[in-house]
Protein backbone atom coordinates (compact mmCIF):
# COMPACT_ATOMS: atom_id res chain seq x y z
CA UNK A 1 -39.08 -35.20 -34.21
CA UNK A 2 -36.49 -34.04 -31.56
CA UNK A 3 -34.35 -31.03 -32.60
CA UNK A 4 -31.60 -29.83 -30.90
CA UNK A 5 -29.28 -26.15 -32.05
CA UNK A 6 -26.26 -26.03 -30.85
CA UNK A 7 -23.91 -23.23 -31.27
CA UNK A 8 -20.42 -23.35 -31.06
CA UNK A 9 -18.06 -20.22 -30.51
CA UNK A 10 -20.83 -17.75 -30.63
CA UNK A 11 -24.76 -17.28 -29.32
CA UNK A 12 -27.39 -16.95 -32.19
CA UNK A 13 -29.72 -14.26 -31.98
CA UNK A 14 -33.85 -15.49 -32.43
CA UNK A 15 -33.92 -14.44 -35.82
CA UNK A 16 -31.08 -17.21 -36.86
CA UNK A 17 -32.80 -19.84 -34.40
CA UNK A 18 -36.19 -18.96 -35.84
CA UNK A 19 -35.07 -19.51 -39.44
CA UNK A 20 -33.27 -22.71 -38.64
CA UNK A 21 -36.38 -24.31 -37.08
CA UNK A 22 -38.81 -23.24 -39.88
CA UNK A 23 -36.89 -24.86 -42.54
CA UNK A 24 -36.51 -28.33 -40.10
CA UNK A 25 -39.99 -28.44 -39.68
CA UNK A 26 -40.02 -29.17 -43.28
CA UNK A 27 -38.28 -31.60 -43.07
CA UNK A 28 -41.20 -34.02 -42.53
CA UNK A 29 -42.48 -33.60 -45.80
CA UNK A 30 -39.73 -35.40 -47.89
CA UNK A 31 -39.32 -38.35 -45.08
CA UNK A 32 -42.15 -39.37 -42.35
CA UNK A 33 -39.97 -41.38 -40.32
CA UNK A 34 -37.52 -38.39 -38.74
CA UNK A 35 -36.58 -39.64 -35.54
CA UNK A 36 -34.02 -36.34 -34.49
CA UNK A 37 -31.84 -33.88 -35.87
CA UNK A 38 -29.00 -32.09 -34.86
CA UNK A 39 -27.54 -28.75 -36.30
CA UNK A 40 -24.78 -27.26 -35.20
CA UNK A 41 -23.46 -23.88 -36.41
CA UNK A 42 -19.71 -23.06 -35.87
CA UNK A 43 -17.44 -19.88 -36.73
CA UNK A 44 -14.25 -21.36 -38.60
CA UNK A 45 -11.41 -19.44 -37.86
CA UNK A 46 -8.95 -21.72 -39.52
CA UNK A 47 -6.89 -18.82 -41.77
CA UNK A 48 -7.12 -16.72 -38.46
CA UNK A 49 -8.55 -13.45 -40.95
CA UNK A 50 -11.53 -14.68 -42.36
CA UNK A 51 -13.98 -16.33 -40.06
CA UNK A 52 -16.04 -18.46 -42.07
CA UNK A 53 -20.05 -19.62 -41.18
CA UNK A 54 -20.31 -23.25 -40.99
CA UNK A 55 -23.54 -25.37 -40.48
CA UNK A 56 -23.50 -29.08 -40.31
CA UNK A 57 -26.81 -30.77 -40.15
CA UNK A 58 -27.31 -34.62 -38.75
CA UNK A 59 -30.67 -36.45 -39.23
CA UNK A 60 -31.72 -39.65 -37.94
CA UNK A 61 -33.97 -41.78 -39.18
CA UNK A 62 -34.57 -45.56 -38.88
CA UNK A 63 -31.96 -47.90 -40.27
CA UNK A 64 -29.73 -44.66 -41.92
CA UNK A 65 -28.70 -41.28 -40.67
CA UNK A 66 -27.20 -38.33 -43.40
CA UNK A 67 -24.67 -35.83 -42.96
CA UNK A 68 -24.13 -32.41 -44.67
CA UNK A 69 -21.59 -29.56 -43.92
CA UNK A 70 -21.49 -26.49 -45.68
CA UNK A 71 -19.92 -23.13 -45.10
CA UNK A 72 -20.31 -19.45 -46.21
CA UNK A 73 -20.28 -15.71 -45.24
CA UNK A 74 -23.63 -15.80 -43.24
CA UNK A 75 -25.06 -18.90 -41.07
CA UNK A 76 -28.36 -18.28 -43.28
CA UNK A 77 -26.57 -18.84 -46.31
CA UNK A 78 -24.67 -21.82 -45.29
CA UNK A 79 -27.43 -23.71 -43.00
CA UNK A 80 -29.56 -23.02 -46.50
CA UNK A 81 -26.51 -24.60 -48.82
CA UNK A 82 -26.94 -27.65 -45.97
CA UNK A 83 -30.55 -27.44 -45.52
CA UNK A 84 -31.11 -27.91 -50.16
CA UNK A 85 -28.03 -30.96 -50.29
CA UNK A 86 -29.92 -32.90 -46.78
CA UNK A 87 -33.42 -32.30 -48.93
CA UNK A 88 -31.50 -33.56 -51.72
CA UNK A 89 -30.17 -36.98 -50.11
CA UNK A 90 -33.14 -37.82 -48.42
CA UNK A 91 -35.25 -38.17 -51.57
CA UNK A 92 -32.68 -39.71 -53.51
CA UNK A 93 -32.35 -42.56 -50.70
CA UNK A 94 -35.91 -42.72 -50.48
CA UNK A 95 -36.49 -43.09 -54.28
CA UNK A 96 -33.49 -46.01 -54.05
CA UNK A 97 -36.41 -47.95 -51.45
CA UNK A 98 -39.36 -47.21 -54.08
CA UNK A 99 -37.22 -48.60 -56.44
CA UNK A 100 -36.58 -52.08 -54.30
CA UNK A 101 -39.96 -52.82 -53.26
């Protein structure tokens, strides 16, 4: 599975990367057929005050791809929000196949 960070507006430190990539290796477990992913984490500054975490998560697979944005206080927070709704998705598509075949 190819996995690529990026970061936009800011660098992430190796504790942030570290967490990100042990929770995408995980990934594997709920679908076998993970062909890349993409994460990005952004800071929102849309009210120009608060300056919102946001982590959008992209995974490819054969046939499909899914989607999830989320934001919060703290990239952990809101890549883990992301991570739980992707996790979510995947096994609800993949129990929609079961259910055809």
């Amino acid at each position: 599975m190819n996995v690529q960070i990026q970061t936009v507006h800011f660098d992430a430190d190796a504790k942030l990367l570290e967490h990100v990539n042990a929770k995408i290796e995980k990934l594997n477990t709920f679908h076998d057929k993970i062909i890349s992913t993409e994460i990005y984490l952004k800071l929102d500054n849309k009210s120009h005050q608060v300056r919102d975490k946001v982590a959008e998560i992209k995974v490819y697979v054969p046939k499909h791809s899914y989607f999830v944005k989320h934001q919060s206080k703290t990239f952990e927070q809101s890549f883990d929000l992301a991570f739980d709704s992707l996790v979510n998705q995947v096994k609800r598509q993949k129990q929609k196949l079961m259910a055809h075949t």
